[in-house]
C-alpha atoms as a PDB file:
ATOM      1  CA  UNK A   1     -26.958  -5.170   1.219  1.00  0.00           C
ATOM      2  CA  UNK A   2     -24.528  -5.797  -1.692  1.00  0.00           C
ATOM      3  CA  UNK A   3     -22.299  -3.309  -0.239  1.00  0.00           C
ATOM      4  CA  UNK A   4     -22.359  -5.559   2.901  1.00  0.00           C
ATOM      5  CA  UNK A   5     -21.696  -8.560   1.207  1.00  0.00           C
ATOM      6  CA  UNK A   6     -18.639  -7.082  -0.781  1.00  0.00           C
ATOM      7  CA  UNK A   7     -17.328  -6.164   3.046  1.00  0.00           C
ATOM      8  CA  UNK A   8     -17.746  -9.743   4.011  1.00  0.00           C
ATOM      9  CA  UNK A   9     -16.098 -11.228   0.948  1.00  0.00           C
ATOM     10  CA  UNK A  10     -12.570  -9.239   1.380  1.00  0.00           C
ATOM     11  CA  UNK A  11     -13.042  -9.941   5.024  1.00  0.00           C
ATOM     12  CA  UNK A  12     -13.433 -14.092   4.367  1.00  0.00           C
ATOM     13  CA  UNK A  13     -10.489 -14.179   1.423  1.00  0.00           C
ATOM     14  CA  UNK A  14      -8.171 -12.222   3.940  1.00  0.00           C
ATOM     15  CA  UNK A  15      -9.184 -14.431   6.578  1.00  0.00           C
ATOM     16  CA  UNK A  16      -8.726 -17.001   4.867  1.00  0.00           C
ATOM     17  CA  UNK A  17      -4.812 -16.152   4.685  1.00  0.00           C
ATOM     18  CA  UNK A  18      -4.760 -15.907   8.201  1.00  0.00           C
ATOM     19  CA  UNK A  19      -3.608 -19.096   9.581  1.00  0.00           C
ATOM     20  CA  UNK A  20      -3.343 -18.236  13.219  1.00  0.00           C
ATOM     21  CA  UNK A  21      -5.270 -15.074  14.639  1.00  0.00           C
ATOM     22  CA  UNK A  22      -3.090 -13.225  16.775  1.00  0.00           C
ATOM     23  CA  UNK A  23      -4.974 -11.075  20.199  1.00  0.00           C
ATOM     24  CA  UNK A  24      -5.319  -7.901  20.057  1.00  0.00           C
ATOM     25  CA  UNK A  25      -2.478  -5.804  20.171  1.00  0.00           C
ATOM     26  CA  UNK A  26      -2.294  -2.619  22.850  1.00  0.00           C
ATOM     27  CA  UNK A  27      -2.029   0.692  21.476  1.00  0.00           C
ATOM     28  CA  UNK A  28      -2.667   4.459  22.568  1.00  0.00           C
ATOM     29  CA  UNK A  29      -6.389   5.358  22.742  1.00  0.00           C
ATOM     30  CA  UNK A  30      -7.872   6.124  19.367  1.00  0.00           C
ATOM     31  CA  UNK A  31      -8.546   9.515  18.579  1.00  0.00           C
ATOM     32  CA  UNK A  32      -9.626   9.286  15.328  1.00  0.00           C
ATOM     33  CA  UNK A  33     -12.655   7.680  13.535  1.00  0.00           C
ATOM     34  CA  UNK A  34     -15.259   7.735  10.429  1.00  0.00           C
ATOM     35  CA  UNK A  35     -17.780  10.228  10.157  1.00  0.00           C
ATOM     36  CA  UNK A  36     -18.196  10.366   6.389  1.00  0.00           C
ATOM     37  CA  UNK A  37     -21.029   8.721   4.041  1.00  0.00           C
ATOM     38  CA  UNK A  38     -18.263   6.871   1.350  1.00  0.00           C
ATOM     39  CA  UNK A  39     -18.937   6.682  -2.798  1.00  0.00           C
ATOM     40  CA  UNK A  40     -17.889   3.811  -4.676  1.00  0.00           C
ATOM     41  CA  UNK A  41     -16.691   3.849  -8.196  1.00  0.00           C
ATOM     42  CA  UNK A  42     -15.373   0.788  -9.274  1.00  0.00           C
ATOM     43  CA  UNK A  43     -13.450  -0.785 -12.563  1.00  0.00           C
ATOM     44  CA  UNK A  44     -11.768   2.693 -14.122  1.00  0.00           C
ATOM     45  CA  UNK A  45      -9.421   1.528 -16.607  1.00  0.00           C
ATOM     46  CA  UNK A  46      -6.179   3.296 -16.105  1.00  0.00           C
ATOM     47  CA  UNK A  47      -4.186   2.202 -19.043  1.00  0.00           C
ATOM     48  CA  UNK A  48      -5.524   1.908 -22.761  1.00  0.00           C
ATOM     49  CA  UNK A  49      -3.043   0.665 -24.459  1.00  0.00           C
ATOM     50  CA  UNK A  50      -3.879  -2.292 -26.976  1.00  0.00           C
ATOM     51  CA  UNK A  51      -1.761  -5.015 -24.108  1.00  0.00           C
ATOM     52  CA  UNK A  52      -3.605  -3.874 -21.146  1.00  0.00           C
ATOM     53  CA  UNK A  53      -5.181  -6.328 -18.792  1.00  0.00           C
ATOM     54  CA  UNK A  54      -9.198  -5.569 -18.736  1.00  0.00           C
ATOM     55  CA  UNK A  55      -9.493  -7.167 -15.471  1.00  0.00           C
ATOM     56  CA  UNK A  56      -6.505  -5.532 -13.597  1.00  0.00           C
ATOM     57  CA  UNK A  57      -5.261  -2.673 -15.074  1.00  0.00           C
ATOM     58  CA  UNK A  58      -8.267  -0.887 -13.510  1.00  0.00           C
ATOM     59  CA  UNK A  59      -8.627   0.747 -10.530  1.00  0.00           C
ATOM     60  CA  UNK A  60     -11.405   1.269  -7.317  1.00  0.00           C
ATOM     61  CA  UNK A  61     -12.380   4.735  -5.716  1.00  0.00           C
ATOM     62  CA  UNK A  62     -13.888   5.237  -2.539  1.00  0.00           C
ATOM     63  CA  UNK A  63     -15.061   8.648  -1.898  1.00  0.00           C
ATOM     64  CA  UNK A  64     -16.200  10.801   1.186  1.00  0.00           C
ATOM     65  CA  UNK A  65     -19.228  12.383   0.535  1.00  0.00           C
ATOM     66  CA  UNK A  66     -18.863  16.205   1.122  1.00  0.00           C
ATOM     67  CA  UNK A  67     -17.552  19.272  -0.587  1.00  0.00           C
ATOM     68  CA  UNK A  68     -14.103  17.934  -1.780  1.00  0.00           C
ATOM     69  CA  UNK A  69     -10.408  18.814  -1.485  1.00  0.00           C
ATOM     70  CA  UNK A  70      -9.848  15.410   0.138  1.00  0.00           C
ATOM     71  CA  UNK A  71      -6.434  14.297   0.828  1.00  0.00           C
ATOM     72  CA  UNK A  72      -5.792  10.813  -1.391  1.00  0.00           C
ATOM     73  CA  UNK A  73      -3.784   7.758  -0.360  1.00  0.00           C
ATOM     74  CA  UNK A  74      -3.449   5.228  -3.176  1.00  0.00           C
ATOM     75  CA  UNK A  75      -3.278   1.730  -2.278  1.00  0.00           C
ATOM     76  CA  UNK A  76      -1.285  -0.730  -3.649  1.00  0.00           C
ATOM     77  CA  UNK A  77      -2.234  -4.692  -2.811  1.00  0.00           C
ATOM     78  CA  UNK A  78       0.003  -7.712  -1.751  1.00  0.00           C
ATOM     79  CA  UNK A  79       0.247 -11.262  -2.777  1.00  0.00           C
ATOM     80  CA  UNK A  80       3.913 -11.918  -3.465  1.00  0.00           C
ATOM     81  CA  UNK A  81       3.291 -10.561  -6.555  1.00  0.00           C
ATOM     82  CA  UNK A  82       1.363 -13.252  -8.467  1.00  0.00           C
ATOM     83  CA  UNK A  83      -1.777 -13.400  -6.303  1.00  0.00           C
ATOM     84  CA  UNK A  84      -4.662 -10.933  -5.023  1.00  0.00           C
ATOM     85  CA  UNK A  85      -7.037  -7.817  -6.349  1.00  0.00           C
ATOM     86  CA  UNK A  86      -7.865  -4.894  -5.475  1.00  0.00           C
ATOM     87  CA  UNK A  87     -11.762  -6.005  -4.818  1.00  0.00           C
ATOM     88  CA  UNK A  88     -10.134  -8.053  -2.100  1.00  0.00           C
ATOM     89  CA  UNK A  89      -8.852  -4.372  -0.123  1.00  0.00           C
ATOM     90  CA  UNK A  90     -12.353  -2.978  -0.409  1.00  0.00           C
ATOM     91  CA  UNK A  91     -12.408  -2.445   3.173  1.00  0.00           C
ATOM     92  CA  UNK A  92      -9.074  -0.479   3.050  1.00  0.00           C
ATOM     93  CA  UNK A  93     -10.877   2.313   0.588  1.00  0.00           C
ATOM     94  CA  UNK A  94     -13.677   2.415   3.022  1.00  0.00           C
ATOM     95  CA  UNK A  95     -12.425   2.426   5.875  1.00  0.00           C
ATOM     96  CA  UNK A  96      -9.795   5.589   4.644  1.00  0.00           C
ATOM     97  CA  UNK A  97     -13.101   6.885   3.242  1.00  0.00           C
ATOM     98  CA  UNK A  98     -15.231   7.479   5.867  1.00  0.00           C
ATOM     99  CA  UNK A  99     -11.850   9.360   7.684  1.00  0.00           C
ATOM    100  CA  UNK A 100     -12.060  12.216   4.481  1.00  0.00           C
ATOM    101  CA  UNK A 101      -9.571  10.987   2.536  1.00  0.00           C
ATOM    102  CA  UNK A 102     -10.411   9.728  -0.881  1.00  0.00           C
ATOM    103  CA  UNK A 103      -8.877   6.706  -1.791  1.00  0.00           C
ATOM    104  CA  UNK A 104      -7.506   4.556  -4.848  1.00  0.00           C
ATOM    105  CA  UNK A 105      -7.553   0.747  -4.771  1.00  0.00           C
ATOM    106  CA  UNK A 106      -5.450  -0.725  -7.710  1.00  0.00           C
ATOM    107  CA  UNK A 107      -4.520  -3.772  -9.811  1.00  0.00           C
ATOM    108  CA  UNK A 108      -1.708  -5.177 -11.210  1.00  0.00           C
ATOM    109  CA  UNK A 109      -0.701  -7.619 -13.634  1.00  0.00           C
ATOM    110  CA  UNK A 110       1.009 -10.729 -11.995  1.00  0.00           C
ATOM    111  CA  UNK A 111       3.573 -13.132 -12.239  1.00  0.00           C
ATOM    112  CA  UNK A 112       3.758 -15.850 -13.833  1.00  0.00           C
ATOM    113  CA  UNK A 113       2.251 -13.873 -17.215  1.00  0.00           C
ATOM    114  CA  UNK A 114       4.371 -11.244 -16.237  1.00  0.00           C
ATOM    115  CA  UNK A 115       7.811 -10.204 -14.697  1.00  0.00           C
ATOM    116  CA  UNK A 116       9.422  -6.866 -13.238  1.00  0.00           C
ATOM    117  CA  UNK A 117       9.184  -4.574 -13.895  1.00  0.00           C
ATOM    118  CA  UNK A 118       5.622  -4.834 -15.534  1.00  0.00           C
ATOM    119  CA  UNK A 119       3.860  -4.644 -12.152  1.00  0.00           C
ATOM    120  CA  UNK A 120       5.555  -1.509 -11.116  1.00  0.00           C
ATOM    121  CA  UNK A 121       5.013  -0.186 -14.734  1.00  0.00           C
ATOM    122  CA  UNK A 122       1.291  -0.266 -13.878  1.00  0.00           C
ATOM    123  CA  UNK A 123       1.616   0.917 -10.414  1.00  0.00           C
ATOM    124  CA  UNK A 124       3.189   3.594 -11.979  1.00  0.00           C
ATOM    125  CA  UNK A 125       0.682   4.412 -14.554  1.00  0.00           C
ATOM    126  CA  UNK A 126      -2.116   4.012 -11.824  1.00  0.00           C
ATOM    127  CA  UNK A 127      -0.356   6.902  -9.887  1.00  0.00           C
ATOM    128  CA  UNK A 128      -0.363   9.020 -13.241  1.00  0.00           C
ATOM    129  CA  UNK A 129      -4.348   8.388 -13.608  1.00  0.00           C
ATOM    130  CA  UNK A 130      -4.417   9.426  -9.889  1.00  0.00           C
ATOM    131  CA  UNK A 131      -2.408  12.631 -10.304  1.00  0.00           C
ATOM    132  CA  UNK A 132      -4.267  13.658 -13.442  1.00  0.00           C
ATOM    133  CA  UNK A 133      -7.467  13.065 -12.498  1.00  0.00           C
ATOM    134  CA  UNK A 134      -8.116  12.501  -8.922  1.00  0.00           C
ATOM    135  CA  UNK A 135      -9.230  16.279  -8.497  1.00  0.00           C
ATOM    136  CA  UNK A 136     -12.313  15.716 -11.122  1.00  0.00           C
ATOM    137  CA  UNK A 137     -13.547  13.218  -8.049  1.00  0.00           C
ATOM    138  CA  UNK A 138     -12.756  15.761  -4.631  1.00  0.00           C
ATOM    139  CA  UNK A 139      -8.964  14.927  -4.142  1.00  0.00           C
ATOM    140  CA  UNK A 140      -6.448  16.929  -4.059  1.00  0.00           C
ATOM    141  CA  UNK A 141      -3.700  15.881  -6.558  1.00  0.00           C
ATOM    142  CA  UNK A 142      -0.955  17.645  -4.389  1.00  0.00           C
ATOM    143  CA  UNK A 143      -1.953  15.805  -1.712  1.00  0.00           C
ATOM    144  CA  UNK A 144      -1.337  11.726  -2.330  1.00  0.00           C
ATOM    145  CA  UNK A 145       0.147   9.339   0.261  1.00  0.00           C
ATOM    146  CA  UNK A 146       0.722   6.188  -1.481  1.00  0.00           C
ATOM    147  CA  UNK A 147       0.390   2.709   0.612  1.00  0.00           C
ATOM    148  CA  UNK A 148       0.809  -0.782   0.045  1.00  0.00           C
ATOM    149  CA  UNK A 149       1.073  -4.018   1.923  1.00  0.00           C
ATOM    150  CA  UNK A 150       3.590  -6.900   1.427  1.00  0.00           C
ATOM    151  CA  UNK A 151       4.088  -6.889  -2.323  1.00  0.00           C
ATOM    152  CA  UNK A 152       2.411  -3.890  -2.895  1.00  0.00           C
ATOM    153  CA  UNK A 153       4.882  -2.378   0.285  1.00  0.00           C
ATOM    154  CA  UNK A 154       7.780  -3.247  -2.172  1.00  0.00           C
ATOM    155  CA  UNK A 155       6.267  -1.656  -5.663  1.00  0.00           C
ATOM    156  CA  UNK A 156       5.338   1.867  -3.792  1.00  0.00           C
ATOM    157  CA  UNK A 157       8.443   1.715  -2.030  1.00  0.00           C
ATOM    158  CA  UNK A 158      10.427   1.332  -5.414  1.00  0.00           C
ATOM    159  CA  UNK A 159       7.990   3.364  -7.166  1.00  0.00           C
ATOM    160  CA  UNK A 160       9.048   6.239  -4.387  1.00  0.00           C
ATOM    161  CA  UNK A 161      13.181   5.541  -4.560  1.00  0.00           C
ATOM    162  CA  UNK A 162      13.599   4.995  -8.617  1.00  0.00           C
ATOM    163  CA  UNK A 163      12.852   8.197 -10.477  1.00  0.00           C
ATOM    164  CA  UNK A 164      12.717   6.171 -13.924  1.00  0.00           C
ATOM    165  CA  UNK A 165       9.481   4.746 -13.413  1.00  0.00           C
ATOM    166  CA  UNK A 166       7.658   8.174 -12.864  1.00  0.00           C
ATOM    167  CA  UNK A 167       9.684  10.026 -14.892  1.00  0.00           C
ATOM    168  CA  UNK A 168       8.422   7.377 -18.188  1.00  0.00           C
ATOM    169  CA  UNK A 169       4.617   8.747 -16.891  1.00  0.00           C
ATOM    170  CA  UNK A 170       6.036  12.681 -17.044  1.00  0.00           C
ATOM    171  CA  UNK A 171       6.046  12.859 -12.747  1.00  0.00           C
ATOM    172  CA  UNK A 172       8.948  12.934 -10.732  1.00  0.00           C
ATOM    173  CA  UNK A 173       9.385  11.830  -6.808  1.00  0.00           C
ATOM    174  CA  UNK A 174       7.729  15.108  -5.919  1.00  0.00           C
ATOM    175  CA  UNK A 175       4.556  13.896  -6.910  1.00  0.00           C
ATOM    176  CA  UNK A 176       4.750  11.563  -3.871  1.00  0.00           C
ATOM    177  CA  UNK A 177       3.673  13.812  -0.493  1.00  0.00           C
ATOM    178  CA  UNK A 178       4.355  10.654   1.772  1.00  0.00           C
ATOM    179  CA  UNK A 179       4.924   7.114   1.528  1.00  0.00           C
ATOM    180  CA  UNK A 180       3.209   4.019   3.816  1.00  0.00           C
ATOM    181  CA  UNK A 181       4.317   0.524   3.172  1.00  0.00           C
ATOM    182  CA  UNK A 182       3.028  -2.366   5.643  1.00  0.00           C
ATOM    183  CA  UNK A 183       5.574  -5.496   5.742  1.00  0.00           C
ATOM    184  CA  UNK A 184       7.191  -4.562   2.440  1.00  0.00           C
ATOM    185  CA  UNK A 185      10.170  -6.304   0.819  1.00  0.00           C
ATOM    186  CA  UNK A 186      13.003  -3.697   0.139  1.00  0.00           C
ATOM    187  CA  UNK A 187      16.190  -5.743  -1.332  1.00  0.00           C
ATOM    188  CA  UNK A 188      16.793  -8.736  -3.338  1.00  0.00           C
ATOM    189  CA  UNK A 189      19.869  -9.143  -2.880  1.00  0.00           C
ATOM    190  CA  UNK A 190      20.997 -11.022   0.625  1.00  0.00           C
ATOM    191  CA  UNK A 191      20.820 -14.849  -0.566  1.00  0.00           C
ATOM    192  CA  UNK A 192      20.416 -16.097   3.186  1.00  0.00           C
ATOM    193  CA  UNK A 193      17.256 -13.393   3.843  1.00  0.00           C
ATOM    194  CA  UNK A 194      15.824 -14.206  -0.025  1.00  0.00           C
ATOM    195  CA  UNK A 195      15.906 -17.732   0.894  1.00  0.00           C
ATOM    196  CA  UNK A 196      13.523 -17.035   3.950  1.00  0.00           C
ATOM    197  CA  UNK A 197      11.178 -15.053   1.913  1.00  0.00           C
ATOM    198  CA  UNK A 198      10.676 -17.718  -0.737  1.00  0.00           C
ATOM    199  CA  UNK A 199       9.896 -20.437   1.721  1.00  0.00           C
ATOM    200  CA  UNK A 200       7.325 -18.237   3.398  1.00  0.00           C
ATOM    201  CA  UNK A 201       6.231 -17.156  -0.202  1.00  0.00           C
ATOM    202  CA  UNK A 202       6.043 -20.890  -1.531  1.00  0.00           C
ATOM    203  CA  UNK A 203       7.637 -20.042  -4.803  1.00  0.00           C
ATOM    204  CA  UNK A 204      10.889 -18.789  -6.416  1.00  0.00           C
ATOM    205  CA  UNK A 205      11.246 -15.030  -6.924  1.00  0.00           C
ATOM    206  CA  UNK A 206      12.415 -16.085 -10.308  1.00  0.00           C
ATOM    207  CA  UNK A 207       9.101 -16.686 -11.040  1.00  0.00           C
ATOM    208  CA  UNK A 208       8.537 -12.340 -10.507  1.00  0.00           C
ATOM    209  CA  UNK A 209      12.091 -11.132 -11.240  1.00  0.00           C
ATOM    210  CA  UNK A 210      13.983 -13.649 -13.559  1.00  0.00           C
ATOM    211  CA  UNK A 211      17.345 -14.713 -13.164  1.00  0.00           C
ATOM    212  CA  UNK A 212      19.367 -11.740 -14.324  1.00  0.00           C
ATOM    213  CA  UNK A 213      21.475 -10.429 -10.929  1.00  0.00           C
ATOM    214  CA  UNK A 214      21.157  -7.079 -12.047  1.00  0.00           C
ATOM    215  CA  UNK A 215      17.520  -7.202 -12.170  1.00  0.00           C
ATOM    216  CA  UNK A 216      17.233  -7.971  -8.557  1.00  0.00           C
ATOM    217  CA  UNK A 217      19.582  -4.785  -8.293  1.00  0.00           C
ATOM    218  CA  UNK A 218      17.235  -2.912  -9.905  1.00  0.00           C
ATOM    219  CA  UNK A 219      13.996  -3.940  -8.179  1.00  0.00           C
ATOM    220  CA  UNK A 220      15.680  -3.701  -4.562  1.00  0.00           C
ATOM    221  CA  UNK A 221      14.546  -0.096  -2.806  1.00  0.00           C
ATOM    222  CA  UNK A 222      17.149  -0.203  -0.377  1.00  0.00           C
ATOM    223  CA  UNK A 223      19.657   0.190  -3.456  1.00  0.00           C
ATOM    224  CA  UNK A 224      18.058   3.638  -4.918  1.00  0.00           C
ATOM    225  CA  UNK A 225      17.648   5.758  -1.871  1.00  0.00           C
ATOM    226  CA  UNK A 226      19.405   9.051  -2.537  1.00  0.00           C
ATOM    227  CA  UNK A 227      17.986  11.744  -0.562  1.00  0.00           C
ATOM    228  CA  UNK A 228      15.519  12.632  -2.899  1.00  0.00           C
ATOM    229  CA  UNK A 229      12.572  10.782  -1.612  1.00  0.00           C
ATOM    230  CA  UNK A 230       9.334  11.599  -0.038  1.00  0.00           C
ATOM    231  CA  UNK A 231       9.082  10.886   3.615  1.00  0.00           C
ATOM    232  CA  UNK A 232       8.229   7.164   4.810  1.00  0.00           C
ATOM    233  CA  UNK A 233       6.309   5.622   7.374  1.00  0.00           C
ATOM    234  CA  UNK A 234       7.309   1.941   7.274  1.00  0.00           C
ATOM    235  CA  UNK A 235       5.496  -1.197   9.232  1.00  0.00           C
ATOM    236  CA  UNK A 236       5.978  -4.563  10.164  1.00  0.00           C
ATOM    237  CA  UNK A 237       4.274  -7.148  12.142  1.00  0.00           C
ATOM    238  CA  UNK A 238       6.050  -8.835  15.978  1.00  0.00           C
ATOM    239  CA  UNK A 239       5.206 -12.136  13.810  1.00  0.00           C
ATOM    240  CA  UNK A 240       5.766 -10.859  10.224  1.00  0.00           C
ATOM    241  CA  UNK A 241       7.739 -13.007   7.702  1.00  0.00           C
ATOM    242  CA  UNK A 242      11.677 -13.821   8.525  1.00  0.00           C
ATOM    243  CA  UNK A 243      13.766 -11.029   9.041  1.00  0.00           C
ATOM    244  CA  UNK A 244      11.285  -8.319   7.858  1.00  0.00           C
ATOM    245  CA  UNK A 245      11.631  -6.826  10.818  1.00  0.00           C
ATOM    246  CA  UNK A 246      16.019  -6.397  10.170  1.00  0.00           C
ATOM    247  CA  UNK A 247      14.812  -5.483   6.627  1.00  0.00           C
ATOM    248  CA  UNK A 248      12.172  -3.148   7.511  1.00  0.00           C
ATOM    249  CA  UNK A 249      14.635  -1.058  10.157  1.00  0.00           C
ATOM    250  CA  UNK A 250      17.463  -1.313   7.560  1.00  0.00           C
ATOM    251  CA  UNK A 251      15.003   0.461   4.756  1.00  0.00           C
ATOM    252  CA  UNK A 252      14.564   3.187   7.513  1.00  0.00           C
ATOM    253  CA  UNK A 253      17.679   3.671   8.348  1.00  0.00           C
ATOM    254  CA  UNK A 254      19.297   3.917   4.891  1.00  0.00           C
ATOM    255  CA  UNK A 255      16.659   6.702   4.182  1.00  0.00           C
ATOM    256  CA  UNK A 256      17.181   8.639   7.710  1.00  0.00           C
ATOM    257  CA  UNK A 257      20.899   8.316   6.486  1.00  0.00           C
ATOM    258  CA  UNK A 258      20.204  10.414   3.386  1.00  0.00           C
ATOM    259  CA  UNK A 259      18.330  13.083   5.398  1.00  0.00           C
ATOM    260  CA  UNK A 260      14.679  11.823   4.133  1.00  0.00           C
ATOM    261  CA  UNK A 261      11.794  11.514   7.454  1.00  0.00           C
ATOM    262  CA  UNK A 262      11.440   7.656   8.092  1.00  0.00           C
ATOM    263  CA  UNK A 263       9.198   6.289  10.354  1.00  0.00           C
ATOM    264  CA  UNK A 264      10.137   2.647  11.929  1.00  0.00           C
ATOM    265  CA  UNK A 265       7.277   1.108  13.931  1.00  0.00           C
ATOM    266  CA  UNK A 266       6.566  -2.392  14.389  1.00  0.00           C
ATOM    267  CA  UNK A 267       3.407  -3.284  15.634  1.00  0.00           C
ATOM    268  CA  UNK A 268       3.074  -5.514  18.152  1.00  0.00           C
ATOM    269  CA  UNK A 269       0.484  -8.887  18.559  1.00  0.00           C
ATOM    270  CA  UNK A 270       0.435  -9.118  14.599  1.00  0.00           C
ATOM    271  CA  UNK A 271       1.292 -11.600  11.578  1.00  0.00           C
ATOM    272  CA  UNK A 272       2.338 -11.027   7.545  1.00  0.00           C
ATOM    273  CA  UNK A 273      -1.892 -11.289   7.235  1.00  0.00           C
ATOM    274  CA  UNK A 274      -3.609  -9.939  10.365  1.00  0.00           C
ATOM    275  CA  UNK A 275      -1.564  -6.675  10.299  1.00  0.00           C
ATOM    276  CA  UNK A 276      -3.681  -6.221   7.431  1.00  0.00           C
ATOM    277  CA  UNK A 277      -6.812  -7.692   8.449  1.00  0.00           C
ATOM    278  CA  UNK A 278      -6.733  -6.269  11.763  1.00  0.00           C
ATOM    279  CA  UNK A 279      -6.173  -2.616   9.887  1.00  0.00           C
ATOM    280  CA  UNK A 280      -9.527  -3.068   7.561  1.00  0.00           C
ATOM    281  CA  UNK A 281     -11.752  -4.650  10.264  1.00  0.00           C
ATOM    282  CA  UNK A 282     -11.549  -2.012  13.073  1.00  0.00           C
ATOM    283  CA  UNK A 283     -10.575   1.684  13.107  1.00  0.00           C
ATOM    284  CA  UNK A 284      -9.395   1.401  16.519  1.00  0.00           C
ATOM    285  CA  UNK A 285      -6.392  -0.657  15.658  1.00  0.00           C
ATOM    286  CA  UNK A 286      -3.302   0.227  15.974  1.00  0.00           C
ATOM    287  CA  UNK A 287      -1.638   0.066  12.470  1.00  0.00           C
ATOM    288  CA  UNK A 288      -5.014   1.956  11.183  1.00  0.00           C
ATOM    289  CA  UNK A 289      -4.724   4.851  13.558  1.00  0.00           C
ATOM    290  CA  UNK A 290      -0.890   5.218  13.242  1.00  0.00           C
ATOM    291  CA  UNK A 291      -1.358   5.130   9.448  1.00  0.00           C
ATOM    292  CA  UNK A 292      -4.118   8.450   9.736  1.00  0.00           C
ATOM    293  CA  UNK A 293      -2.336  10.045  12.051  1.00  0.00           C
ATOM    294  CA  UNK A 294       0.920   9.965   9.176  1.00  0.00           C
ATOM    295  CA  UNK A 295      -1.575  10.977   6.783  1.00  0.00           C
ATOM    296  CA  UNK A 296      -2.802  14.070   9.061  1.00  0.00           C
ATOM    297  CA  UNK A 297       0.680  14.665   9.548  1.00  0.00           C
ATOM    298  CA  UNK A 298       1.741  15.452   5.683  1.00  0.00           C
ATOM    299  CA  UNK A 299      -1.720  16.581   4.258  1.00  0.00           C
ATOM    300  CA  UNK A 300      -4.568  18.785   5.610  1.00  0.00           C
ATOM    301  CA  UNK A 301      -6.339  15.716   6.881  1.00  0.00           C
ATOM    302  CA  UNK A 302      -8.538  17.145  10.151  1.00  0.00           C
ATOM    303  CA  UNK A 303      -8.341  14.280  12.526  1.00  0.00           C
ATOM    304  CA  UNK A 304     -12.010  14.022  13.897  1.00  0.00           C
ATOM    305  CA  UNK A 305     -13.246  12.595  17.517  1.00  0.00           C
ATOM    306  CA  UNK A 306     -13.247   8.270  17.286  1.00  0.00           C
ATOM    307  CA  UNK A 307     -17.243   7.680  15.715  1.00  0.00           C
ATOM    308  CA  UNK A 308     -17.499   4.149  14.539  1.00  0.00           C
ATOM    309  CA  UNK A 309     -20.415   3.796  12.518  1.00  0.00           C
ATOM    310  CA  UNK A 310     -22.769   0.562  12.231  1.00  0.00           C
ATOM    311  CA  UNK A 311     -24.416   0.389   8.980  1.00  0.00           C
END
């Protein structure tokens, strides 16, 4: 029962968001679905330091039940960087779960109390509690796909494209087996596209970056790509913020450029919200089966027959 009501909450504050739900979108027939009983182990603080946050820098897992040697994805949340938790994304570590891969849910500080490049800072050490210790809990800590959505497309993005911020936790880019980001935000620095994204926003990105040009240099992606990066898949919404869309294939392109795998896909009958929403509610949707399949594709994942389980 509680775990039901914890399912019902994320779905409501997500739906919530959701000003207009879009129909359902077509898409290939599922091939893929949850057959495994899921753990939860919530609030693991995964930075002790005297300035940590006791309410976000702490992370969810969501474990299949079996033997172990689970592929990982670690999930990274939106909300333009100065809204949302991971106990909203519940459903994500489930749903990921119950298809044998054991999954990480994290916080982040936010903006206003903070700016960038404190919430990649703690993305980053999030990843270095995932790499060190993962394996104590059935993952494999060669195998981690990390994912995010919105702002949290943006941090693993940047957390994938600038060494610095793994290197300061003693990893490097390799660490990375694959990279997912869902309607992320991969430059800063086009006035006439930043312009769009604050009005859908509501709020200046000074409020997350600052004012100092350089600073939106250094959070952009798109400006870090050398070759060196992990391969992508990258996702957008047919009714996803202004221009995300340009962005998203730009991102893609820039990486296919410098040799890496990218993946463009945009996904069709879907908003900035329900691309999202859509993904946690039903394993049959398009953006969820297109994000295992990825996963399958750069781990050992065994994709299993479609099983939908009521409980």
């Amino acid at each position: 029962m509680h775990r039901q009501k914890g399912r019902l909450a994320s779905y409501l504050a997500l739906l919530a968001l959701a000003l207009i739900a879009e129909p359902a979108a077509t898409a290939e027939a599922p091939v893929t679905g949850g057959v495994f009983a899921v753990k939860v182990i919530s609030d693991i603080p995964y930075c002790l330091d005297p300035s940590a946050d006791q309410q976000k820098n702490r992370l969810d897992l969501y474990l299949p039940r079996g033997s172990g040697n689970f592929p990982v994805l670690f999930f990274v949340h939106g909300g333009s960087w100065t809204r949302g938790d991971r106990k909203t994304y519940a459903l994500v570590g489930e749903t990921f779960a119950r298809n044998g891969i054991a999954t990480v849910v994290t916080s982040y500080r936010l903006s206003p109390g903070v700016k960038h490049p404190t919430h990649i800072h703690d993305v980053a050490k999030a990843f270095a509690w995932t790499k060190q210790n993962i394996a104590d809990y059935g993952g494999k800590s060669d195998r981690i796909i990390v994912a995010g959505h919105s702002a949290g497309g943006h941090l693993v993005s940047l957390l994938a494209t600038d060494p610095k911020f793994l290197e300061a936790e003693k990893l490097s880019q390799k660490d990375i087996r694959a990279v997912i980001s869902v309607s992320g935000v991969y430059s800063f620095v086009y006035p006439d596209t930043l312009k769009k994204l604050e009005n859908f926003i509501g709020l200046s990105i000074d409020t997350v970056l600052g004012t100092d040009h350089a600073v939106y240099i250094d959070a952009s992606p798109l400006r870090h790509v050398t070759g060196k990066e992990p391969p992508f898949l990258i996702l957008c919404a047919s009714n996803d913020y202004p221009a995300c869309d340009e962005k998203s294939k730009k991102f893609a392109d820039r990486l296919a450029q410098h040799g890496v795998p990218a993946i463009f896909q945009q996904i069709p009958d879907r908003g900035h919200i329900t691309i999202m929403l859509w993904l946690m509610m039903w394993e049959t949707d398009p953006t969820t089966q297109t994000m295992l399949r990825f996963i399958a594709k750069h781990t050992d994942l065994q994709l299993r027959p479609l099983h939908i389980q009521n409980d």
